[in-house]
Every structure is written in C-alpha cells, then in structure tokens.
Protein backbone atom coordinates (compact mmCIF):
# COMPACT_ATOMS: atom_id res chain seq x y z
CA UNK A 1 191.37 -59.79 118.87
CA UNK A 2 192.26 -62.92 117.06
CA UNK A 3 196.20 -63.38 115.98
CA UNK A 4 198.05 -65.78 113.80
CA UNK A 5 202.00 -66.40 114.26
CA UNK A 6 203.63 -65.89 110.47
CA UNK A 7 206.35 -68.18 111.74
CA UNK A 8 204.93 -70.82 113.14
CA UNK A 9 201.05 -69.97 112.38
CA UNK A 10 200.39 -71.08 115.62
CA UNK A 11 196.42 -69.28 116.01
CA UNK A 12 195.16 -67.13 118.95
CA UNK A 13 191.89 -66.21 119.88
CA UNK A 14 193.34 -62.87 121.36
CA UNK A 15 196.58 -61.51 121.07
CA UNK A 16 199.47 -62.85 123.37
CA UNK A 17 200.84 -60.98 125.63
CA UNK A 18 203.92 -58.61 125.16
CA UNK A 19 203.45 -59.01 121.23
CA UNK A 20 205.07 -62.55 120.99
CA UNK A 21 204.22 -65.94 119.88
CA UNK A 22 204.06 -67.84 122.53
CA UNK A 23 204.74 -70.74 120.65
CA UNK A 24 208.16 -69.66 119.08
CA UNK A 25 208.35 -66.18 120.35
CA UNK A 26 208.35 -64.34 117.16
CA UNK A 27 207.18 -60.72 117.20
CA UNK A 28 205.78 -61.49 113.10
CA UNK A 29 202.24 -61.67 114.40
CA UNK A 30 199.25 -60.91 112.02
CA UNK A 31 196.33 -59.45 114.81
CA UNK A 32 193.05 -59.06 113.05
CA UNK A 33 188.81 -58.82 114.73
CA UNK A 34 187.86 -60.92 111.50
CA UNK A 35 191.04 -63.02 110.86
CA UNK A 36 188.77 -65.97 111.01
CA UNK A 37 186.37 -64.93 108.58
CA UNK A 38 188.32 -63.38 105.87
CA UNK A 39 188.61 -65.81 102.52
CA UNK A 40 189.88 -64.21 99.56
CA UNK A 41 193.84 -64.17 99.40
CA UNK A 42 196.13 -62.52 96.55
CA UNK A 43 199.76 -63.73 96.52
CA UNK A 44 202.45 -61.93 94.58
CA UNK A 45 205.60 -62.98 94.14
CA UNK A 46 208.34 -60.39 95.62
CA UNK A 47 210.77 -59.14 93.11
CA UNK A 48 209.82 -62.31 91.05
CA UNK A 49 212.65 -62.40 88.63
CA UNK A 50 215.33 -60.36 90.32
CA UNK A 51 214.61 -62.72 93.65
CA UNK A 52 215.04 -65.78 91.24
CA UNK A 53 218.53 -64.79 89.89
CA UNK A 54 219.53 -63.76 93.40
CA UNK A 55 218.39 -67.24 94.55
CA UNK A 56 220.54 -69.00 91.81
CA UNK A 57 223.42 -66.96 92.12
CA UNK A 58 224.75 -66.09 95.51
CA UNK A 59 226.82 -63.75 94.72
CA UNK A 60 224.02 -60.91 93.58
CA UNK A 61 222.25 -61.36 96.58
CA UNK A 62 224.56 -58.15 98.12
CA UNK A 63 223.99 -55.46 95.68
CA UNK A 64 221.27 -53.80 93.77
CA UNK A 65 219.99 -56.20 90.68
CA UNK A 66 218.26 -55.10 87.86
CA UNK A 67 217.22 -57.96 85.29
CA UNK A 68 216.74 -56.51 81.96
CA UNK A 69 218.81 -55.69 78.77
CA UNK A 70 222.01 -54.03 79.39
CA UNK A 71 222.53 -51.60 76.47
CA UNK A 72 219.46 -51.53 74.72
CA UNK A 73 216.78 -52.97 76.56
CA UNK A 74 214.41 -52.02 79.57
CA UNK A 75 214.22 -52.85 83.00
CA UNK A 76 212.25 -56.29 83.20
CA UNK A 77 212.47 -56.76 87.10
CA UNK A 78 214.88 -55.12 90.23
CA UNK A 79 215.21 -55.78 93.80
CA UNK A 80 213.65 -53.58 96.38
CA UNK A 81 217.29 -51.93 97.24
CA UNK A 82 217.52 -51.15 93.25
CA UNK A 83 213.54 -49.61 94.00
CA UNK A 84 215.00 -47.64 97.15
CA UNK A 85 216.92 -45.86 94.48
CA UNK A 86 214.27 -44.96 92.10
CA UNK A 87 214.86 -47.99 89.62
CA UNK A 88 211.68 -49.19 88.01
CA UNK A 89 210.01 -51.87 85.68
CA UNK A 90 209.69 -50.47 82.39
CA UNK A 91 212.40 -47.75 82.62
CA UNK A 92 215.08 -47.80 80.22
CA UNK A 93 218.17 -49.73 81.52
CA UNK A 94 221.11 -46.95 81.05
CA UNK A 95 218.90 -44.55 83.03
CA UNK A 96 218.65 -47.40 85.65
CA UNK A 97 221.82 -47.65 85.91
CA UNK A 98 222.20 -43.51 86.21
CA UNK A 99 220.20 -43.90 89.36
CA UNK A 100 221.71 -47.12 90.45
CA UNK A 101 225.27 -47.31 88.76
CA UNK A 102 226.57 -50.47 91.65
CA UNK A 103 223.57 -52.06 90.26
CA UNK A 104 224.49 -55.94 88.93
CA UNK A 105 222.52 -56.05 85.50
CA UNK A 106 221.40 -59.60 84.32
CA UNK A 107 219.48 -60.67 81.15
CA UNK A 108 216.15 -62.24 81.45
CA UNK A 109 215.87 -66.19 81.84
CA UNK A 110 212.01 -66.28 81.02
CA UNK A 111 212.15 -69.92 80.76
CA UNK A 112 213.64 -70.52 84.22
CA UNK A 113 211.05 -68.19 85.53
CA UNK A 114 207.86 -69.78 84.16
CA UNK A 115 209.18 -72.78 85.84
CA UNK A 116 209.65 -71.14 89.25
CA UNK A 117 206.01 -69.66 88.37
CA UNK A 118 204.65 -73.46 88.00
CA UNK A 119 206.11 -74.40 91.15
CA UNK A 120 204.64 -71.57 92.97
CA UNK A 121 201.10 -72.29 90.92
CA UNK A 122 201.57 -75.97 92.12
CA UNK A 123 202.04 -75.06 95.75
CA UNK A 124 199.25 -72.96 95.19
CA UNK A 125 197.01 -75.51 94.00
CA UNK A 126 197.71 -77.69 97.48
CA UNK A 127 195.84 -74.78 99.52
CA UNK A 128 192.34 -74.42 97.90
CA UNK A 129 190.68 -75.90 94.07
CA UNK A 130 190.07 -72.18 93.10
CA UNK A 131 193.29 -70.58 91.91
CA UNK A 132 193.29 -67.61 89.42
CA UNK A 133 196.63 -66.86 88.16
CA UNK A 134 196.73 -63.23 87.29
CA UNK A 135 200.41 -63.48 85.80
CA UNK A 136 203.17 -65.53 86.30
CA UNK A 137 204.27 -64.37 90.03
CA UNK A 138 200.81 -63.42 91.77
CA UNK A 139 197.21 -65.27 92.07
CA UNK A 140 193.56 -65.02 93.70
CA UNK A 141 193.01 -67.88 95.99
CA UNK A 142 189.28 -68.56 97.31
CA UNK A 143 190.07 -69.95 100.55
CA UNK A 144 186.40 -70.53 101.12
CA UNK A 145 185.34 -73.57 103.03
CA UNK A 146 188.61 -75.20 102.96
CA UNK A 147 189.06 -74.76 106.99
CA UNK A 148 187.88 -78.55 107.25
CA UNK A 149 190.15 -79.88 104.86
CA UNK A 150 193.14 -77.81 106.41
CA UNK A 151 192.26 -77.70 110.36
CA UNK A 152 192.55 -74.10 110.51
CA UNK A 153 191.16 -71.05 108.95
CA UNK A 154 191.78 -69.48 105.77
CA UNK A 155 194.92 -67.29 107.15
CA UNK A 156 196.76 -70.03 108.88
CA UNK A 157 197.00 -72.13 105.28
CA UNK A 158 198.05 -69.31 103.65
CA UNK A 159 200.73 -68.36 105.94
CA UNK A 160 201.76 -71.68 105.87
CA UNK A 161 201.61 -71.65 102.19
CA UNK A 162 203.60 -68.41 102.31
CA UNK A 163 206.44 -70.31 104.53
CA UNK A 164 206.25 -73.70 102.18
CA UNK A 165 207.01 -71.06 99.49
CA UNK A 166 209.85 -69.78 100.90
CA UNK A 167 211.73 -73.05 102.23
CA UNK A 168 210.85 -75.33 99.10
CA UNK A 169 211.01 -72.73 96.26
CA UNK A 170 213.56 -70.02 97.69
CA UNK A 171 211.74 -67.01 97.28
CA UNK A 172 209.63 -64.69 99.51
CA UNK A 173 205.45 -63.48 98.79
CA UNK A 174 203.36 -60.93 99.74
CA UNK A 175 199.97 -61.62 101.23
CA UNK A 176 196.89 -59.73 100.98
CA UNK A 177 193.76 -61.91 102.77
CA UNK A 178 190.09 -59.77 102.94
CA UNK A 179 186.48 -60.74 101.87
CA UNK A 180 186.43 -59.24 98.06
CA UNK A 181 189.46 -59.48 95.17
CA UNK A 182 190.18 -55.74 95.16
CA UNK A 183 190.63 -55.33 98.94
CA UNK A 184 193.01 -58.05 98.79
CA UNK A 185 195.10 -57.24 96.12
CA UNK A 186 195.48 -53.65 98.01
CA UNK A 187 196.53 -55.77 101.03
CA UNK A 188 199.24 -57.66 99.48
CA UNK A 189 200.84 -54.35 97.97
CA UNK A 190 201.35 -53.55 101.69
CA UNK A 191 204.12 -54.40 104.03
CA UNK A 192 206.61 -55.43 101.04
CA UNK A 193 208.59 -57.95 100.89
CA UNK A 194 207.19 -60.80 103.13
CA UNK A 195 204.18 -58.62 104.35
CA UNK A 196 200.96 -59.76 105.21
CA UNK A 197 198.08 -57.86 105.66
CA UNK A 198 193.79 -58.05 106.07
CA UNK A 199 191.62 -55.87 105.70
CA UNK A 200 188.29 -56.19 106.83
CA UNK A 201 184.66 -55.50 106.52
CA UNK A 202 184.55 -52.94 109.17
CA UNK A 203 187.20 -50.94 108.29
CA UNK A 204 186.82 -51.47 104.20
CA UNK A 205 185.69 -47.93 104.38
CA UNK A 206 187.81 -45.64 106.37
CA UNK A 207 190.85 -47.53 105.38
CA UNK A 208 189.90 -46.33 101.54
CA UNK A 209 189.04 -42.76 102.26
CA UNK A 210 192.85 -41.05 102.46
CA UNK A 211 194.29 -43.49 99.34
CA UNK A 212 194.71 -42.23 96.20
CA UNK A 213 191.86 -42.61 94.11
CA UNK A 214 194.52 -44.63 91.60
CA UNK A 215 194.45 -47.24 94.01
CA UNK A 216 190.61 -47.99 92.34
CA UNK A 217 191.40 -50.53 89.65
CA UNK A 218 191.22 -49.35 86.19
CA UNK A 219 192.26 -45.70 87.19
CA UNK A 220 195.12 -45.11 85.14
CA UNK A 221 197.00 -42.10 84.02
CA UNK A 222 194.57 -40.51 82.05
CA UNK A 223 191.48 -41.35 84.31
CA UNK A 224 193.54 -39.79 87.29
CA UNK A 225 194.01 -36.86 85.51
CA UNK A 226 190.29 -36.53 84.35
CA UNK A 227 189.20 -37.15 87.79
CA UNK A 228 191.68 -34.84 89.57
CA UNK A 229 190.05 -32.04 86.90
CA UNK A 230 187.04 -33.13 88.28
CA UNK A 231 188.26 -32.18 91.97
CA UNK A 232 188.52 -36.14 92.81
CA UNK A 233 192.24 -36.96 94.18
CA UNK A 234 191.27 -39.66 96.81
CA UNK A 235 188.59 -42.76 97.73
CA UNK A 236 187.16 -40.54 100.04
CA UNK A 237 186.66 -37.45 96.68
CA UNK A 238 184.75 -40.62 95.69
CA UNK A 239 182.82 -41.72 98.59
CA UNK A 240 181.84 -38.37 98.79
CA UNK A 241 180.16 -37.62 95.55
CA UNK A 242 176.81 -38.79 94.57
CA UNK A 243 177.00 -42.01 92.74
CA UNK A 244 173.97 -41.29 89.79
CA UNK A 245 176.96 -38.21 89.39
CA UNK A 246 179.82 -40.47 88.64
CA UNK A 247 178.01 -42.45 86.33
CA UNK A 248 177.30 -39.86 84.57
CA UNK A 249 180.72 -37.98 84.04
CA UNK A 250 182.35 -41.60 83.71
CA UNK A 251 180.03 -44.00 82.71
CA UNK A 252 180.34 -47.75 83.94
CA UNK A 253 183.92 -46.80 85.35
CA UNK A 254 181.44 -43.97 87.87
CA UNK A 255 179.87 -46.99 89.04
CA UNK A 256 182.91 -49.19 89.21
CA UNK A 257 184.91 -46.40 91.04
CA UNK A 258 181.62 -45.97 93.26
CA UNK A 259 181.75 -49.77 94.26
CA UNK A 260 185.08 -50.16 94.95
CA UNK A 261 185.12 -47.09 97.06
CA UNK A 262 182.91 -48.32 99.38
CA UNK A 263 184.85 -51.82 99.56
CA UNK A 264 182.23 -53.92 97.07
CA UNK A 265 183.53 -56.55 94.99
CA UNK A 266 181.24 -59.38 93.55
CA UNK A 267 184.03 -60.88 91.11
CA UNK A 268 184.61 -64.73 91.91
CA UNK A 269 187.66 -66.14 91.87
CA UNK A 270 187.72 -67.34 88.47
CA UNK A 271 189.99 -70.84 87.45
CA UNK A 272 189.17 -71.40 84.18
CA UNK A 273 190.25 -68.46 81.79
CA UNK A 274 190.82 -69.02 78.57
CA UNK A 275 194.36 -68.28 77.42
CA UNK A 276 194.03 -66.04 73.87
CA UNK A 277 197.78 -66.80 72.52
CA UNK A 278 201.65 -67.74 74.18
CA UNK A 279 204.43 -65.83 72.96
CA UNK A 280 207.62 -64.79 74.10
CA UNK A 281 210.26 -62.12 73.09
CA UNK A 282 213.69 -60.53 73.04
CA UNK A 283 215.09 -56.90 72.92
CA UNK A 284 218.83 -57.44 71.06
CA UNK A 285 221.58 -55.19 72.57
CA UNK A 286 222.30 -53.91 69.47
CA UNK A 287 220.31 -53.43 65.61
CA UNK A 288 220.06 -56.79 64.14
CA UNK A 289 219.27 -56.32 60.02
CA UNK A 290 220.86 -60.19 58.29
CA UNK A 291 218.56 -62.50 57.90
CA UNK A 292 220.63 -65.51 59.41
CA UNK A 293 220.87 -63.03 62.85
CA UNK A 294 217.28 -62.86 63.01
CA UNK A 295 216.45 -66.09 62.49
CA UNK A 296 219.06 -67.33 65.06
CA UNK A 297 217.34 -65.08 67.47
CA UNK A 298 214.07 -66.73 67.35
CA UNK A 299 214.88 -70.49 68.21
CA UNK A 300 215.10 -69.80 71.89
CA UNK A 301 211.67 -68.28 71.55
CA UNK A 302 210.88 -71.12 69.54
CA UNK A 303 211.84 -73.26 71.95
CA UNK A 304 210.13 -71.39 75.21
CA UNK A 305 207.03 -70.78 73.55
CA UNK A 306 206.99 -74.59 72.50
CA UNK A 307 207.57 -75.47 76.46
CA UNK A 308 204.62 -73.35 77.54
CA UNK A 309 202.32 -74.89 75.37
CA UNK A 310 203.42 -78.06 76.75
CA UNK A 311 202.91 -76.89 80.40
CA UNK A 312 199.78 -76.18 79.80
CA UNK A 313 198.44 -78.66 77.44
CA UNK A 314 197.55 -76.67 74.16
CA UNK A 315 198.34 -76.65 70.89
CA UNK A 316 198.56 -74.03 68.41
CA UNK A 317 197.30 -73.53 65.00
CA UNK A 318 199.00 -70.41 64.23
CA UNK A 319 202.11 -68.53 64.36
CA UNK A 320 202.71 -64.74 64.89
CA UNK A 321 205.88 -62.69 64.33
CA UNK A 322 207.20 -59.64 65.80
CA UNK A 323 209.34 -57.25 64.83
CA UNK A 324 210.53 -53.50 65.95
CA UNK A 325 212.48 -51.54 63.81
CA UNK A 326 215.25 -49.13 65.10
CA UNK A 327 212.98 -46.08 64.92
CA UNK A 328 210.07 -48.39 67.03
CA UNK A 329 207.68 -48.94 64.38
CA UNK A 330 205.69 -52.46 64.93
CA UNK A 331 205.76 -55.25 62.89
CA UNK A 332 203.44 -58.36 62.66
CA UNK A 333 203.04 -61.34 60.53
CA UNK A 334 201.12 -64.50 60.77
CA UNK A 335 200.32 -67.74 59.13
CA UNK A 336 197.85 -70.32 59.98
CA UNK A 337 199.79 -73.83 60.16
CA UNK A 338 198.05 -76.84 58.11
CA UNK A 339 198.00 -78.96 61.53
CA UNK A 340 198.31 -77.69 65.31
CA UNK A 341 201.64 -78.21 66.95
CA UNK A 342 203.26 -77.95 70.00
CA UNK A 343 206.78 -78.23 68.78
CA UNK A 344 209.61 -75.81 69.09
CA UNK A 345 210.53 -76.92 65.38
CA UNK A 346 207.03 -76.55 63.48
CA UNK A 347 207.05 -73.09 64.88
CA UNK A 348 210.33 -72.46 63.95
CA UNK A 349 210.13 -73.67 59.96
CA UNK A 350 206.87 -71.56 60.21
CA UNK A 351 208.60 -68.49 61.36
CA UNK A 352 211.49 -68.76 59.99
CA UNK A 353 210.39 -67.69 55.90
CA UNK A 354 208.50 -65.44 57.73
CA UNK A 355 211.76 -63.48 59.26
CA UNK A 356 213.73 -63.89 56.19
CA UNK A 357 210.99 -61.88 54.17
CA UNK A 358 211.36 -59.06 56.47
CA UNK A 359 214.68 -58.87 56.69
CA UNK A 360 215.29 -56.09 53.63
CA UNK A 361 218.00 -54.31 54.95
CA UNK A 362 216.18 -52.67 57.53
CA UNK A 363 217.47 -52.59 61.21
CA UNK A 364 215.30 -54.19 63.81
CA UNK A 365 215.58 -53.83 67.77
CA UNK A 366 212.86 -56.45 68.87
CA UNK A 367 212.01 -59.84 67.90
CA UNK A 368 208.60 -62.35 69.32
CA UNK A 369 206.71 -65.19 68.78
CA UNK A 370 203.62 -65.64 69.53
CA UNK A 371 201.62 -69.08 69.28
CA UNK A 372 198.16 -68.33 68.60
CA UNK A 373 194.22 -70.21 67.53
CA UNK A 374 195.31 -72.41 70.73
CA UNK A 375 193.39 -75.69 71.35
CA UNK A 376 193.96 -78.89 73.39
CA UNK A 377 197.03 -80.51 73.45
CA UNK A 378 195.86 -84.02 72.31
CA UNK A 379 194.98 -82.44 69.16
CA UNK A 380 198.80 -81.51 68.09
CA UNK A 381 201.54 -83.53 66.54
CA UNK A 382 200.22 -87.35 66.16
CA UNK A 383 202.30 -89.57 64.05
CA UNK A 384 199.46 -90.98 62.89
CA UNK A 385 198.31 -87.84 61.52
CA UNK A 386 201.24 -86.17 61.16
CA UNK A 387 203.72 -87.98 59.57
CA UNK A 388 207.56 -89.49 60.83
CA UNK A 389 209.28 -86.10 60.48
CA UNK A 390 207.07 -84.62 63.43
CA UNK A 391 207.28 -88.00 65.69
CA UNK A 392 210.64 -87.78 65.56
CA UNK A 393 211.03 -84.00 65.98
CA UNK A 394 208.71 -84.80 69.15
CA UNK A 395 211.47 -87.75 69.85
CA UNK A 396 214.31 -85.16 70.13
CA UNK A 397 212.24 -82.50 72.13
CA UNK A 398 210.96 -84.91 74.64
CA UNK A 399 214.84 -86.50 75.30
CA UNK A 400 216.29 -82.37 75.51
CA UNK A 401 213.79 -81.66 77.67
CA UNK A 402 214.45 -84.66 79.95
CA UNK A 403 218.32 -84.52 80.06
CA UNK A 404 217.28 -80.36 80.84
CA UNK A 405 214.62 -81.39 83.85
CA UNK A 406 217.85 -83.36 85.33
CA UNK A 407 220.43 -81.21 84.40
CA UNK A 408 219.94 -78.02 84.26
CA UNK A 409 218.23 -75.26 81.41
CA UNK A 410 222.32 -75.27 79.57
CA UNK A 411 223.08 -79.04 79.72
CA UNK A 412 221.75 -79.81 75.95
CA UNK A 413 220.93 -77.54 72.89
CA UNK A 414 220.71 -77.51 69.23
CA UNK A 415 223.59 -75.84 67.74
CA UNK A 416 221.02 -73.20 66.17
CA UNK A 417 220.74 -72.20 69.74
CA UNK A 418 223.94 -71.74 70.46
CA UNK A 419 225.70 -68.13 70.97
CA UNK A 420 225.09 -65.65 68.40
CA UNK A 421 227.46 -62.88 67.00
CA UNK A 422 225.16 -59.32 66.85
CA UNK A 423 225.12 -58.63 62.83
C-alpha cells in the first residue's frame, strides 16, 4: 500500500515498517491503495482568520480567540480550542463568550486577510494551472497531469504545498485529495487542523453509507428535515432507495443526492468564474444614527473594496449601499457611476450622498459597500478620459498603498479614516 511522508513527502511504494518515515522518522504518514492515482485536491484554510491574528500577535496564540464584534456583532472566525467549547461562526458574540468567557475577542482585519488569502491563492497557483477558489481560505486544485512537471504524483505536491504554506505564510491547511470535487471536500473536513486525508474509488461507497445524509451538498436544514420525514437520515437511507423514487419526491436534488451517494461527481475544476460584485462590511458596537458617523464608517470599506478590485483587475460601474436598522430591517441603495472606477474615493463621493439621505434619525447597526456592473480593470480611471481630479486621486492611492505594502496596513491613512467616536 503506497505511503507519502507529510513531513518530508518522501513517497513509498508500500508502507515502511513500524509506521515511520524512514527518511525523517515521522509517524505523519498518509497510507493510501490509490495515492498515486487520486487528482482532485480541496485546501481549506484552518481557522483562517483566528489563525491569522494568532500568527500576528503572539500573545493570543495561548487562549481561546474569537474574531468578531465584541458587543454587538457575531462571531466571524474562532480557534479550534474556542470550537472545543461550543463557540461557532455565526453565533452571536456575548453568547460566545457565555460558553467561552477566557476567550480573547478581536475585531475583524478583512483587509489583512484577503492578503493572506492572495498569498495562499499564489502558492496555490505554483502547484497546478487549474485553481478554483471557493472563498477566500479554501480551493479545488486539479492536480491532473502535473506529475511530470513536479516529479512526483499529485499527493506529494500537495503536501509539499501544504508545508510551503505553513513555513512561508504561517498558517496551517487541511487537505482533502480523491478523484471527484465532493469526495474531496469531505476529505479535507477530516482530521482538522493539519489533516490530510483520500478517499478513494473503492471505498467511495462504504465510506458514504453511515454519514449523515447532510454531508450530500446542498442538504441543508430544511432538506434534512424533509428527508428525515421521508425515513432518510444517512448516505446509505440514500443508496438504498430507488433512484426514479428520489427524483420524484425531490426533483433534480433526488438525482443529485443519488449521485453523490454513490461517490459520482462530473464537475471540473472550474478557473474562470465570473465574480458578480465586491463588497465589504461592518457591524458597529453600538447604534450609529448622525450622518457624519455613518459616513466615517464607510471609508475603510471604501478603501478595502477599492483594493480588491485592484487585486483582481476590475472595475466597477456601480455602487451599492447597505444598511441595517436596529430592529434588522435591510436597506439597499444604488447608483450607476458615469465612468467605471477602481478608486477608494469615486466610491466614496458616490456613497457618501447616498448615506447622508438615509440617515433620518433612524438608528442603524450595519453598514456595506458593495462594488457592482464589474468589468476589466483597463477600462477604469484614465486621465485621459477621466479628467486630473481622478489621476491624481489614483496618485495618492497608488503612494498609500506603497508606503502600506512596506510598512505595514497602519503606517499611512487619510484622516477620514482615522478613529471614530460611536454617535
């Protein structure tokens, strides 16, 4: 039985003896019958943002951290000790804290985590042409055919990938390597943090049967429910009824539920998907209802949504605000801009009026941007086209950013970014 050394990746056509690499001894081996044939990789990110503040600061690195907003907000991210304890993505922070109370609390950095995500992408990239980021911490990776350009089969780059990861970046993945994207997105939710698991043609089948049919993609809450009226609680409920039956209680989910359940997947790792809008948004600690407050808040989202667009080479021809109000009713409003931009200052002067006509007195517990109608870069901000106050708005951007790629996210701002009162 083939076996690949996580450490080292030194690569065995059977496993060494006594369970260690006989390379560097370690007992991390990954032993697999089809290790040399399996292609199709997910990689998620461990803990993404709470292992990103623990690798910045030091000092959180020995006690629970949840990453979120402290009063008001939610729980964006924790680390697995804060998940030993219950603590979860989503759940309100005070109750988080209930469960957790030694629990360090941090605020979101979203924009030093899309950079983290862009060095993981980047790493990514290195390993094989056909990358399909699913969010900002995980990605399918078609290792197909890339064992000649590498000198070793599909597992051994990815566990070196995994290890360049950790070393360059300072933060630990998850693995999950079979022959379809379904089975190896269920591989890489195994073993966490660090795991890495395959799972294989042979045993696609049996290794479904006892899971929980909610492991089927697409089975949420509700579905669960319907199916567990249904008498369906597991893969195996599913195996075992007649397919022409599940299409017919459940339409194209019966026959996407009967597929998966026997271990089929035809997706293909997709790299080009096109990206529908880039926003980005805050939950205040406390009602904002002024104007001024409001529009102080959105700068910074100004600012992040401007460096995405960047990143990624698109420009934006509209620009979407959001709002929640203290009793959680949703708010949007858009306008198309004249010209597509890519500047943290268009979108600001074109949500800015925007804000200030909301802001009636009510109270208001969210605020987002969102940069939408998105189109190539090249066609956003020309002087030429676009007149001297742009260029030079473009000017200022381009020297922030640069003194901020050198020294750090803090070293320069506008003063309309700097700290705001709550009002």
């Amino acid at each position: 039985m083939a076996a690949l050394c996580r450490d080292c990746t030194s690569v065995y056509d059977t496993r060494p003896d006594g369970g260690r690499c006989a390379a560097c001894g370690s007992l991390r081996l990954l032993v697999h019958p089809e290790l040399s044939q399996l292609a199709i990789a997910h990689i998620d990110c461990d803990a993404f943002y709470a292992s990103v503040e623990q690798r910045d600061n030091p000092a959180l690195r020995d006690k629970p951290l949840i990453v979120g907003g402290y009063r008001r907000g939610v729980v964006t991210s924790c680390c697995y000790a804060a998940r030993a304890k219950g603590v979860r993505s989503a759940m309100p922070t005070y109750r988080a804290m209930q469960l957790c109370p030694e629990a360090n609390v941090v605020k979101p950095r979203m924009a030093v985590y899309s950079k983290v995500g862009r060095e993981v992408r980047q790493l990514m990239d290195t390993a094989s042409p056909l990358v399909q980021p699913i969010s900002i911490d995980e990605a399918f990776l078609d290792m197909g055919g890339t064992g000649d350009v590498h000198g070793g089969p599909p597992a051994q780059t990815i566990a070196k990938l995994a290890g360049r990861i950790e070393r360059d970046i300072g933060i630990t993945v998850s693995v999950g390597l079979s022959y379809n994207k379904f089975l190896a997105k269920v591989a890489s939710d195994l073993g966490k943090p660090r795991g890495f698991t395959a799972i294989g043609r042979a045993e696609a089948v049996e290794f479904l049967r006892s899971r929980q049919a909610n492991i089927i993609s697409g089975v949420g809450k509700v579905m669960e429910r319907r199916l567990a009226a249904d008498g369906i609680k597991t893969v195996g409920d599913i195996q075992a009824t007649d397919e022409a039956d599940l299409v017919r209680r459940y339409g194209a989910m019966g026959t996407r539920m009967a597929a998966l359940g026997r271990g089929e997947d035809n997706r293909a790792v997709e790299t080009d998907r096109d990206t529908k809008s880039v926003s980005a948004e805050t939950t205040f600690e406390t009602d904002l209802a002024r104007g001024e407050a409001l529009t102080a808040e959105i700068w910074p989202l100004c600012e992040e949504v401007a460096a995405r667009l960047k990143q990624q080479d698109l420009s934006a021809g509209g620009v979407t605000l959001k709002l929640k109000t203290a009793s959680f009713r949703l708010l949007t409003r858009s306008r198309q801009l004249d010209t597509p931009t890519r500047l943290a200052e268009v979108l600001f002067r074109t949500a800015a009026p925007l804000v200030e006509r909301e802001a009636n007195g009510q109270r208001f517990r969210l605020i987002g941007i969102s940069a939408s109608h998105l189109g190539p870069g090249t066609a956003a901000d020309g002087p030429e086209l676009f007149g001297e106050d742009r260029a030079r708005w473009a000017k200022i951007e381009d020297a922030m950013a640069s003194v901020r790629g050198r020294f750090g996210e803090p070293a320069i701002a506008k003063g309309r970014g700097f700290k705001r009162r709550p009002s």
